[in-house]
ModelCIF file with pLDDT and N, C-alpha, C, O atoms, coordinates in Angstrom:
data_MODEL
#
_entry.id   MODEL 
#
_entity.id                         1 
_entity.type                       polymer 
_entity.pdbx_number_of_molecules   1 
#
_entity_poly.entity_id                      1 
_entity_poly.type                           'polypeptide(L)' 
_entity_poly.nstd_linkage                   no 
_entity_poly.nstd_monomer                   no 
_entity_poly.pdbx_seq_one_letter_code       
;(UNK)(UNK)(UNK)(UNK)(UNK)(UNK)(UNK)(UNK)(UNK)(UNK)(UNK)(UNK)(UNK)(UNK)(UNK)(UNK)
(UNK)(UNK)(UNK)(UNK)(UNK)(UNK)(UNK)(UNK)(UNK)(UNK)(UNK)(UNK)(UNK)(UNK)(UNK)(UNK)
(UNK)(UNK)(UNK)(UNK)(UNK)(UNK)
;
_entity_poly.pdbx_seq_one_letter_code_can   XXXXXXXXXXXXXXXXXXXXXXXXXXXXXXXXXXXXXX 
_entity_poly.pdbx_strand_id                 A 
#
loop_
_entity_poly_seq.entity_id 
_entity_poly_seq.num 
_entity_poly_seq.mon_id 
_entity_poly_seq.hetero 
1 1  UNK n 
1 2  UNK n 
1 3  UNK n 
1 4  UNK n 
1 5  UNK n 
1 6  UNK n 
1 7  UNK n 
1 8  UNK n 
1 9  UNK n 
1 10 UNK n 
1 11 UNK n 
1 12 UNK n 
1 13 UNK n 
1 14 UNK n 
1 15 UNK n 
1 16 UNK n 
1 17 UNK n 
1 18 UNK n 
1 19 UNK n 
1 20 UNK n 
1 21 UNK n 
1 22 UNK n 
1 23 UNK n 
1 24 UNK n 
1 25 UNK n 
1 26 UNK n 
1 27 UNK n 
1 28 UNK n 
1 29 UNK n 
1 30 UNK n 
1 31 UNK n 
1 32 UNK n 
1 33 UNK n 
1 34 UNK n 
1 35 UNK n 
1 36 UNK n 
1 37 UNK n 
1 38 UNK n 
#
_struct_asym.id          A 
_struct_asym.entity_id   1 
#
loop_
_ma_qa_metric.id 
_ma_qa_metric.mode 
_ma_qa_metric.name 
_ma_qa_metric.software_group_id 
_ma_qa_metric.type 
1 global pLDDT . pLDDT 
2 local  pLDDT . pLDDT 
#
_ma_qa_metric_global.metric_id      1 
_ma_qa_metric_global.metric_value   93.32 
_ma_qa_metric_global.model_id       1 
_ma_qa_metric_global.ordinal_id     1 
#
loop_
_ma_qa_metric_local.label_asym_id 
_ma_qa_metric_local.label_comp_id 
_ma_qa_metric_local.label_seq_id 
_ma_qa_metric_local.metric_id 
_ma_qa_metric_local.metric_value 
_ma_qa_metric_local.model_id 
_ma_qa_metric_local.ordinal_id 
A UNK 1  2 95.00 1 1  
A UNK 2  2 94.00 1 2  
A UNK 3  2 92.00 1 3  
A UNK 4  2 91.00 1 4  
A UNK 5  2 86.00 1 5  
A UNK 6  2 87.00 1 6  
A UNK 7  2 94.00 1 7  
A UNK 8  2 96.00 1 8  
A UNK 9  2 97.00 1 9  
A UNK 10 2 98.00 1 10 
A UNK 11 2 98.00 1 11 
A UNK 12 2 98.00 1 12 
A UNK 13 2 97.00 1 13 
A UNK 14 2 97.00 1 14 
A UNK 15 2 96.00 1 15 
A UNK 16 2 95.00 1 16 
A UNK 17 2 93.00 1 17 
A UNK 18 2 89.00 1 18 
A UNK 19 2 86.00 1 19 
A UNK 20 2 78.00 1 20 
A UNK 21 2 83.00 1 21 
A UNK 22 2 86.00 1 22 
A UNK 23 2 88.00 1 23 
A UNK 24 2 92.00 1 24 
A UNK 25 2 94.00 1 25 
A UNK 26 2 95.00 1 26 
A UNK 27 2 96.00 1 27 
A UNK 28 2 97.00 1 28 
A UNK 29 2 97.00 1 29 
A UNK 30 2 97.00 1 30 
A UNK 31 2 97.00 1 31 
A UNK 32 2 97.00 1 32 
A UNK 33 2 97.00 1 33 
A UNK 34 2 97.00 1 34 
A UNK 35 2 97.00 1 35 
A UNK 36 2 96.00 1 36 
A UNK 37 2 93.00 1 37 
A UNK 38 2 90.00 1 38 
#
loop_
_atom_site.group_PDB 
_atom_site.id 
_atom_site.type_symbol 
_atom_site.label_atom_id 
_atom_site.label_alt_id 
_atom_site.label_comp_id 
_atom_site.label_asym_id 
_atom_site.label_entity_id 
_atom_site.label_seq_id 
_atom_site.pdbx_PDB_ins_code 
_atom_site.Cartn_x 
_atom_site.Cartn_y 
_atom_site.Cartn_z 
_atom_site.occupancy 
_atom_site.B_iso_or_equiv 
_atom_site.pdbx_formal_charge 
_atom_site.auth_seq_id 
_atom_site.auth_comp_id 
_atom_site.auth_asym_id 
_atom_site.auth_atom_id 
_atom_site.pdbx_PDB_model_num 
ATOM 1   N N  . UNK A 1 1  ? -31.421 -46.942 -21.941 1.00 95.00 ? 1  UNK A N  1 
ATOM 2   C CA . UNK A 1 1  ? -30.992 -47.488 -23.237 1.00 95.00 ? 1  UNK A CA 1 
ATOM 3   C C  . UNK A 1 1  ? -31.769 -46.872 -24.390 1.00 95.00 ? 1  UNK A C  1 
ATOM 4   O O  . UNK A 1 1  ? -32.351 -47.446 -25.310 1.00 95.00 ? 1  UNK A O  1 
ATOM 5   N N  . UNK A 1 2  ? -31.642 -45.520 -24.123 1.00 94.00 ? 2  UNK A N  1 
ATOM 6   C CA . UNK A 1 2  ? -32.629 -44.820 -25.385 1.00 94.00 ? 2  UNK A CA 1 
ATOM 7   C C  . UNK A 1 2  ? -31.848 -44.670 -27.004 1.00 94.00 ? 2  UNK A C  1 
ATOM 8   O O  . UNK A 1 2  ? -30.709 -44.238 -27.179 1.00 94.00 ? 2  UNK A O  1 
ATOM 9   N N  . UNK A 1 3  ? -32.515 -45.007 -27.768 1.00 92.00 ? 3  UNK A N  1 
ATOM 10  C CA . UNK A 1 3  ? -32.420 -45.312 -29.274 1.00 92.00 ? 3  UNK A CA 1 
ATOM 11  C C  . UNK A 1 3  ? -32.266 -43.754 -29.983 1.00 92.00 ? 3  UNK A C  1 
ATOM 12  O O  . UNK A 1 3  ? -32.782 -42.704 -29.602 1.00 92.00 ? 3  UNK A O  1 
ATOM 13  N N  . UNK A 1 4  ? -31.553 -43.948 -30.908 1.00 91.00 ? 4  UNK A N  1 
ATOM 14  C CA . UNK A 1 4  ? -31.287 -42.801 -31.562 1.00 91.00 ? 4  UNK A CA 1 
ATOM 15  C C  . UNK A 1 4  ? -32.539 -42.913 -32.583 1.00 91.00 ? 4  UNK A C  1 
ATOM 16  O O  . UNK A 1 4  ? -32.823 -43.750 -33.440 1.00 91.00 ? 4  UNK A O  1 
ATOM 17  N N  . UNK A 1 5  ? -33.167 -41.733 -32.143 1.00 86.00 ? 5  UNK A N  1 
ATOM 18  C CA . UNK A 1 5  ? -34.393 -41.244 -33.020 1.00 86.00 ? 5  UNK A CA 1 
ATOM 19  C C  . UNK A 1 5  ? -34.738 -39.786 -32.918 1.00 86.00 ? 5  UNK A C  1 
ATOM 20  O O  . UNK A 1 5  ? -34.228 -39.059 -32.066 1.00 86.00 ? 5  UNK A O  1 
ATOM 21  N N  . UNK A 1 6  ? -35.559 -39.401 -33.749 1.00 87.00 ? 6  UNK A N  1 
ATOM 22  C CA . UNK A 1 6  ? -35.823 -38.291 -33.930 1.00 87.00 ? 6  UNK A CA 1 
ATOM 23  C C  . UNK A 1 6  ? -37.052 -37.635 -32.941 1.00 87.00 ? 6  UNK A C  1 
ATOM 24  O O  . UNK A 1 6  ? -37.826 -38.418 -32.391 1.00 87.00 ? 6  UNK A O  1 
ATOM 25  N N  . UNK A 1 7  ? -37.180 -36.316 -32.760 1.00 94.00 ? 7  UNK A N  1 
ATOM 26  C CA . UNK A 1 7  ? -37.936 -36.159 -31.591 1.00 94.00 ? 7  UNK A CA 1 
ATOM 27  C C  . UNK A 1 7  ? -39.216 -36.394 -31.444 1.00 94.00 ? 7  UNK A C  1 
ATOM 28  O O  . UNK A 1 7  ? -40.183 -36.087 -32.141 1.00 94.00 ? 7  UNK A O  1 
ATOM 29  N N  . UNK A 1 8  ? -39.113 -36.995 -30.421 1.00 96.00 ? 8  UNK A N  1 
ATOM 30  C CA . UNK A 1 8  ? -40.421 -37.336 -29.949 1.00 96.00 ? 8  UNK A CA 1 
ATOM 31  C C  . UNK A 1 8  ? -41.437 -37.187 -28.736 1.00 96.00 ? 8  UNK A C  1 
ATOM 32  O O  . UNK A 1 8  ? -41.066 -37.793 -27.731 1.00 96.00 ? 8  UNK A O  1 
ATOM 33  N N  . UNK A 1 9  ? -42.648 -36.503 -28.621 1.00 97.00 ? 9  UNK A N  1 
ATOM 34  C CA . UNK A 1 9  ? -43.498 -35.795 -27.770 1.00 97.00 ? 9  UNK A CA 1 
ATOM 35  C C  . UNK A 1 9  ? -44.485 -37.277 -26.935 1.00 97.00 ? 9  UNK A C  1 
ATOM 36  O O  . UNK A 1 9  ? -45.327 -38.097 -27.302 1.00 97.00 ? 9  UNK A O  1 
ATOM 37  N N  . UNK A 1 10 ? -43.785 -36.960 -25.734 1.00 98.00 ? 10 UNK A N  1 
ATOM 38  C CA . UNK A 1 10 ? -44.141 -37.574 -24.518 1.00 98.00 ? 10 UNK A CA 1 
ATOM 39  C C  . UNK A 1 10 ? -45.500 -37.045 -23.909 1.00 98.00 ? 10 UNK A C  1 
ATOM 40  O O  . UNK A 1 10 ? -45.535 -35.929 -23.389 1.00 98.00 ? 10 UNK A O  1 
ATOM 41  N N  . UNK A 1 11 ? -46.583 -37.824 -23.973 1.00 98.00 ? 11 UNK A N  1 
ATOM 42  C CA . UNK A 1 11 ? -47.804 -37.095 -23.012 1.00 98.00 ? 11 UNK A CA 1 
ATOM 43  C C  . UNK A 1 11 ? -47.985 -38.012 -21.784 1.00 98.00 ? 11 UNK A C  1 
ATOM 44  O O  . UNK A 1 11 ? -47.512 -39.148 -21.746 1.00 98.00 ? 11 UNK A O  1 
ATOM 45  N N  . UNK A 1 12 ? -48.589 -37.539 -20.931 1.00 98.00 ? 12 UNK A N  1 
ATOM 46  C CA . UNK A 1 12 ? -49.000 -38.050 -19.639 1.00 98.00 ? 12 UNK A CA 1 
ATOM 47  C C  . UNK A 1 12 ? -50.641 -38.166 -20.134 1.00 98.00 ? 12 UNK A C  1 
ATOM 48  O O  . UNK A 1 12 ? -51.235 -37.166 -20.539 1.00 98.00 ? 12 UNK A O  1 
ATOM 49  N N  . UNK A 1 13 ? -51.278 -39.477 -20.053 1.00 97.00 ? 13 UNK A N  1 
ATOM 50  C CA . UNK A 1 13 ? -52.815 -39.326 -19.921 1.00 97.00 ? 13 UNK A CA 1 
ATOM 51  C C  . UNK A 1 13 ? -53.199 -39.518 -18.404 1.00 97.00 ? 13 UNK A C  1 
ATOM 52  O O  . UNK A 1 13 ? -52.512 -40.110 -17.570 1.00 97.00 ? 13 UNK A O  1 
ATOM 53  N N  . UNK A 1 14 ? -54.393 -38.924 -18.199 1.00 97.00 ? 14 UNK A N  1 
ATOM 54  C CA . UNK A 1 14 ? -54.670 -39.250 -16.390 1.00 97.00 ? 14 UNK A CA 1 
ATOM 55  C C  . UNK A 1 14 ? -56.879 -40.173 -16.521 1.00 97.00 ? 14 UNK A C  1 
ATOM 56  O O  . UNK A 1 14 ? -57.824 -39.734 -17.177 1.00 97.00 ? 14 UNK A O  1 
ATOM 57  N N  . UNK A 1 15 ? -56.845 -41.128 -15.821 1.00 96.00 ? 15 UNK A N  1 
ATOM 58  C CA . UNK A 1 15 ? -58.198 -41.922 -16.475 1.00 96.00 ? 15 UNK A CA 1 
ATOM 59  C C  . UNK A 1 15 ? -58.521 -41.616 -14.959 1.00 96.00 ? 15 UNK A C  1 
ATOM 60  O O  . UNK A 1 15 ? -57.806 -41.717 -13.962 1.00 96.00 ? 15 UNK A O  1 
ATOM 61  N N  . UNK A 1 16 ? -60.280 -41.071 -15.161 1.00 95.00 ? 16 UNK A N  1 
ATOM 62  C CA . UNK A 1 16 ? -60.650 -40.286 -13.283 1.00 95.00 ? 16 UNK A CA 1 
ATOM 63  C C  . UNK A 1 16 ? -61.844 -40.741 -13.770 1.00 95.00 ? 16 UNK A C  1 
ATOM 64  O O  . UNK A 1 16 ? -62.173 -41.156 -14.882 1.00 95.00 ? 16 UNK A O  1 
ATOM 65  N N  . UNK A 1 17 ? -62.555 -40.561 -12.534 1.00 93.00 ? 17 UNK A N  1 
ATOM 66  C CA . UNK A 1 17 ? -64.272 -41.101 -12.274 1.00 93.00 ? 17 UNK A CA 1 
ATOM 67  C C  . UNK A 1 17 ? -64.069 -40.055 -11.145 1.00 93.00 ? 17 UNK A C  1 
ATOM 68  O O  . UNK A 1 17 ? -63.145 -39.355 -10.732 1.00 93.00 ? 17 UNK A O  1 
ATOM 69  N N  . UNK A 1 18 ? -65.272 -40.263 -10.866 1.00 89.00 ? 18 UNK A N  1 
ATOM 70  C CA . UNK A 1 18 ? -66.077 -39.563 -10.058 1.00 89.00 ? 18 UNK A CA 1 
ATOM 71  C C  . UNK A 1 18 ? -66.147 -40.701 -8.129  1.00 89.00 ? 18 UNK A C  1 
ATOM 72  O O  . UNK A 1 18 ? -66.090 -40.246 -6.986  1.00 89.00 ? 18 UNK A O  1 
ATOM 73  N N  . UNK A 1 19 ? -66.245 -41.773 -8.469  1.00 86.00 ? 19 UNK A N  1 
ATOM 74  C CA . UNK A 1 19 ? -65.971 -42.882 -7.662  1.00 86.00 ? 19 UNK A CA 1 
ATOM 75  C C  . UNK A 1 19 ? -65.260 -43.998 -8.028  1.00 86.00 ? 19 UNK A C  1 
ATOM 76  O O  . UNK A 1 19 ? -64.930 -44.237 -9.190  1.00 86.00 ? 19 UNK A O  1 
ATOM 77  N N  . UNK A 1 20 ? -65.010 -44.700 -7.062  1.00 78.00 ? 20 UNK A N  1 
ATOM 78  C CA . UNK A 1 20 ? -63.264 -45.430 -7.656  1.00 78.00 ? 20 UNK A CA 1 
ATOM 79  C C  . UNK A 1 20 ? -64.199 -46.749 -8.318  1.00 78.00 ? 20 UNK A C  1 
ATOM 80  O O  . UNK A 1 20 ? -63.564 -47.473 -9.086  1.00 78.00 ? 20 UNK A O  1 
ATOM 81  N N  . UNK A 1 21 ? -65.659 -47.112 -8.077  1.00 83.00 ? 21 UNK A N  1 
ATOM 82  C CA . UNK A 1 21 ? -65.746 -48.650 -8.543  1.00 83.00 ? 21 UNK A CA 1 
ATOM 83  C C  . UNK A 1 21 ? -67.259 -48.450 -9.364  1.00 83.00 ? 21 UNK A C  1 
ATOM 84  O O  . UNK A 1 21 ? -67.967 -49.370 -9.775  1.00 83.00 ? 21 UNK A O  1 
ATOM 85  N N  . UNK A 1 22 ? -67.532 -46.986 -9.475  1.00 86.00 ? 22 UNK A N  1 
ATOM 86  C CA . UNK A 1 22 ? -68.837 -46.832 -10.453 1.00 86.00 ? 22 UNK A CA 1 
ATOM 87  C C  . UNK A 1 22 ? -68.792 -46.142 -11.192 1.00 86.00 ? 22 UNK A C  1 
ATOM 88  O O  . UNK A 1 22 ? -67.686 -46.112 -11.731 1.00 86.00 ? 22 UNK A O  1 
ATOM 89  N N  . UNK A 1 23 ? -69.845 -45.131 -11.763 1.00 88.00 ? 23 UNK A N  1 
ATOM 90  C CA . UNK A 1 23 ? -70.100 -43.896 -12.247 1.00 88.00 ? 23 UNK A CA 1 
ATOM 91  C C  . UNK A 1 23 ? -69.141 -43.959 -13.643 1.00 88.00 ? 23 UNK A C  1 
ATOM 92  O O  . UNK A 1 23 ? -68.231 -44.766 -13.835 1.00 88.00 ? 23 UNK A O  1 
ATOM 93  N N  . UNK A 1 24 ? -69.635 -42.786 -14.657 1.00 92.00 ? 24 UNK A N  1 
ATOM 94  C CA . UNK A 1 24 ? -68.475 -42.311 -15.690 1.00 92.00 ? 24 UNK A CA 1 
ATOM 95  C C  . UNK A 1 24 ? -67.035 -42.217 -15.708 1.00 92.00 ? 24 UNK A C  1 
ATOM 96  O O  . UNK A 1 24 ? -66.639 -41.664 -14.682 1.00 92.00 ? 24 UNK A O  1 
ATOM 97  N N  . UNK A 1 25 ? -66.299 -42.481 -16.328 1.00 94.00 ? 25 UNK A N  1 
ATOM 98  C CA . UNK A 1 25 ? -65.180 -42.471 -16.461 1.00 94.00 ? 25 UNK A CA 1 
ATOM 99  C C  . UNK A 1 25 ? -64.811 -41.032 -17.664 1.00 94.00 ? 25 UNK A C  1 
ATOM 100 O O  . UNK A 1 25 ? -65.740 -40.502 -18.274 1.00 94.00 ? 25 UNK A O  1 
ATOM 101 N N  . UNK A 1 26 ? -63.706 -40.678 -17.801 1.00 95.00 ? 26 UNK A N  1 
ATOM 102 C CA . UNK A 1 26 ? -63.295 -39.594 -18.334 1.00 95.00 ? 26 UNK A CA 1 
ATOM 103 C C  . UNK A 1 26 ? -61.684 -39.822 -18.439 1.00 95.00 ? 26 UNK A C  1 
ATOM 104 O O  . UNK A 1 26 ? -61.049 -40.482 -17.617 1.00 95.00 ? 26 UNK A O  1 
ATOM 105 N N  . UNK A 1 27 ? -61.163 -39.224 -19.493 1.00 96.00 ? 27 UNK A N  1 
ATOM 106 C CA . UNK A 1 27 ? -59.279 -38.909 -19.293 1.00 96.00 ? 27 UNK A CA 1 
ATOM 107 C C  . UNK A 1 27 ? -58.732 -37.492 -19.686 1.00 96.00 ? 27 UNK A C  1 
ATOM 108 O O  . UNK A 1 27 ? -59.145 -36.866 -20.663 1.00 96.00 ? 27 UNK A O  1 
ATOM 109 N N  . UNK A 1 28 ? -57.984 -37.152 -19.025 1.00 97.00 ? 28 UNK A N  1 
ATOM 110 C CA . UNK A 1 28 ? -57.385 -35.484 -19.608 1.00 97.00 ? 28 UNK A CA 1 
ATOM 111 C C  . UNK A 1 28 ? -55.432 -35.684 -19.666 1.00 97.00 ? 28 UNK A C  1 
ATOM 112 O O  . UNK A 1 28 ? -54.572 -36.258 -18.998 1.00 97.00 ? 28 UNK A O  1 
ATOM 113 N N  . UNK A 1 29 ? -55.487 -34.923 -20.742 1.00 97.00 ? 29 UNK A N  1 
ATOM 114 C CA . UNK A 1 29 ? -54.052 -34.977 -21.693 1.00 97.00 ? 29 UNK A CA 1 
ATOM 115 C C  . UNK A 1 29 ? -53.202 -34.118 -21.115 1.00 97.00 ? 29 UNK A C  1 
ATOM 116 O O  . UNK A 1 29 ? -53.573 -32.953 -20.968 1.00 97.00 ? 29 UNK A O  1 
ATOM 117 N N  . UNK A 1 30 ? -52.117 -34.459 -20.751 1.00 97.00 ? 30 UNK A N  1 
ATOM 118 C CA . UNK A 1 30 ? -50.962 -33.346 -20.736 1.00 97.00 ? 30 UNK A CA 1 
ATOM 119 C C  . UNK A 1 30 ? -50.507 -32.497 -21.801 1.00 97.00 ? 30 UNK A C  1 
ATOM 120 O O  . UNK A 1 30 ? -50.772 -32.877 -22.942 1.00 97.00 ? 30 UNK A O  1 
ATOM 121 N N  . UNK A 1 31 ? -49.727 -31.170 -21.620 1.00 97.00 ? 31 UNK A N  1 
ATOM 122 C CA . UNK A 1 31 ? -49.344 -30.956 -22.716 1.00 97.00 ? 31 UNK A CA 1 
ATOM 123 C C  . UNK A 1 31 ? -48.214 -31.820 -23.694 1.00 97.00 ? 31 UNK A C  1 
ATOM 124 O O  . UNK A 1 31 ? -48.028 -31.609 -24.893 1.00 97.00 ? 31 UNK A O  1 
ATOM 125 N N  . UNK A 1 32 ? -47.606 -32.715 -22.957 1.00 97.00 ? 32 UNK A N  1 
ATOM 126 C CA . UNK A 1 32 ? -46.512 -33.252 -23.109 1.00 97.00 ? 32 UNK A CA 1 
ATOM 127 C C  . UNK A 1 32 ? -45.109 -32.523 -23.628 1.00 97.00 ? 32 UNK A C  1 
ATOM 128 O O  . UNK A 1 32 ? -44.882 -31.402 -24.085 1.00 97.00 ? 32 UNK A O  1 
ATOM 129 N N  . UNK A 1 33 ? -44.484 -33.388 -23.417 1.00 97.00 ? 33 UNK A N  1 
ATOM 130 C CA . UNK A 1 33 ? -43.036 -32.728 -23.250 1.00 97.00 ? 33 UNK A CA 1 
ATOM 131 C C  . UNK A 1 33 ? -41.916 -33.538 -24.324 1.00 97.00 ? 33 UNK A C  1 
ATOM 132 O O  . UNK A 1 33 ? -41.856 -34.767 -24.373 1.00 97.00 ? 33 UNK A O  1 
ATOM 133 N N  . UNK A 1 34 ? -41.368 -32.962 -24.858 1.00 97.00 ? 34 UNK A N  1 
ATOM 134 C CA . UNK A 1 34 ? -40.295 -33.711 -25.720 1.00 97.00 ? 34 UNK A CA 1 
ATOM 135 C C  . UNK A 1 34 ? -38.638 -34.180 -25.511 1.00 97.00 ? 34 UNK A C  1 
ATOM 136 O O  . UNK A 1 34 ? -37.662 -33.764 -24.886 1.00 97.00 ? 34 UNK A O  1 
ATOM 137 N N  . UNK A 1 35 ? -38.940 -35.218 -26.363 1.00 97.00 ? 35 UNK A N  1 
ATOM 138 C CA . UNK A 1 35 ? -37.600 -35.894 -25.988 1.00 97.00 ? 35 UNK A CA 1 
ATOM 139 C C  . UNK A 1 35 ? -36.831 -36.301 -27.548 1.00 97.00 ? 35 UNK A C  1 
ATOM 140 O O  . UNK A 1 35 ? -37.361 -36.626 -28.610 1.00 97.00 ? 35 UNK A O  1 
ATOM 141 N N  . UNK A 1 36 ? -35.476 -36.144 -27.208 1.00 96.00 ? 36 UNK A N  1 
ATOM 142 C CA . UNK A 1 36 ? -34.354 -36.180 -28.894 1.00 96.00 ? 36 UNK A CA 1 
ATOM 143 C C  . UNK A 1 36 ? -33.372 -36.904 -28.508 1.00 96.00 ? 36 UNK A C  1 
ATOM 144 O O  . UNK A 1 36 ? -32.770 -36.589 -27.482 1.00 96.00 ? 36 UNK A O  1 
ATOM 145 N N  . UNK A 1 37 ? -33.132 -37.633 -28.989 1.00 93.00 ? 37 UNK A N  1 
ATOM 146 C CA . UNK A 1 37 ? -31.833 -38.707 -28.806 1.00 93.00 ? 37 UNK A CA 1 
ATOM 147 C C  . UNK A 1 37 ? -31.131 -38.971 -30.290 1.00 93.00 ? 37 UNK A C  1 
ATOM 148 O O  . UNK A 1 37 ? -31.484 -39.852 -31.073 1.00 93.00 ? 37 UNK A O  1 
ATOM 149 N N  . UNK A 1 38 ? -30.156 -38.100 -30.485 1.00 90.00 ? 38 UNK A N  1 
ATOM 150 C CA . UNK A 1 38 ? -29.874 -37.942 -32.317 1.00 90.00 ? 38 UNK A CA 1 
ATOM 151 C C  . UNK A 1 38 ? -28.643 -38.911 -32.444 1.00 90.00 ? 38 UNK A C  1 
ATOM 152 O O  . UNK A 1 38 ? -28.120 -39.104 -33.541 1.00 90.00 ? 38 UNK A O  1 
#
């Protein structure tokens, strides 16, 4: 049910550690990808 709008850039974020229940946390960006529904 996508809305008529103008284009718009879709990213994927990804949230990682080093271990699943300690340590630093970090996130890395997709390039993302676009989407147009005119």
């Amino acid at each position: 049910s996508l809305k008529p709008e103008a284009t718009i850039v879709y990213f994927c974020n990804v949230d990682l550690r080093r271990h699943l229940e300690f340590g630093p946390t970090f996130d890395v960006w997709g390039q993302g990808t676009q989407v147009t529904s005119p």
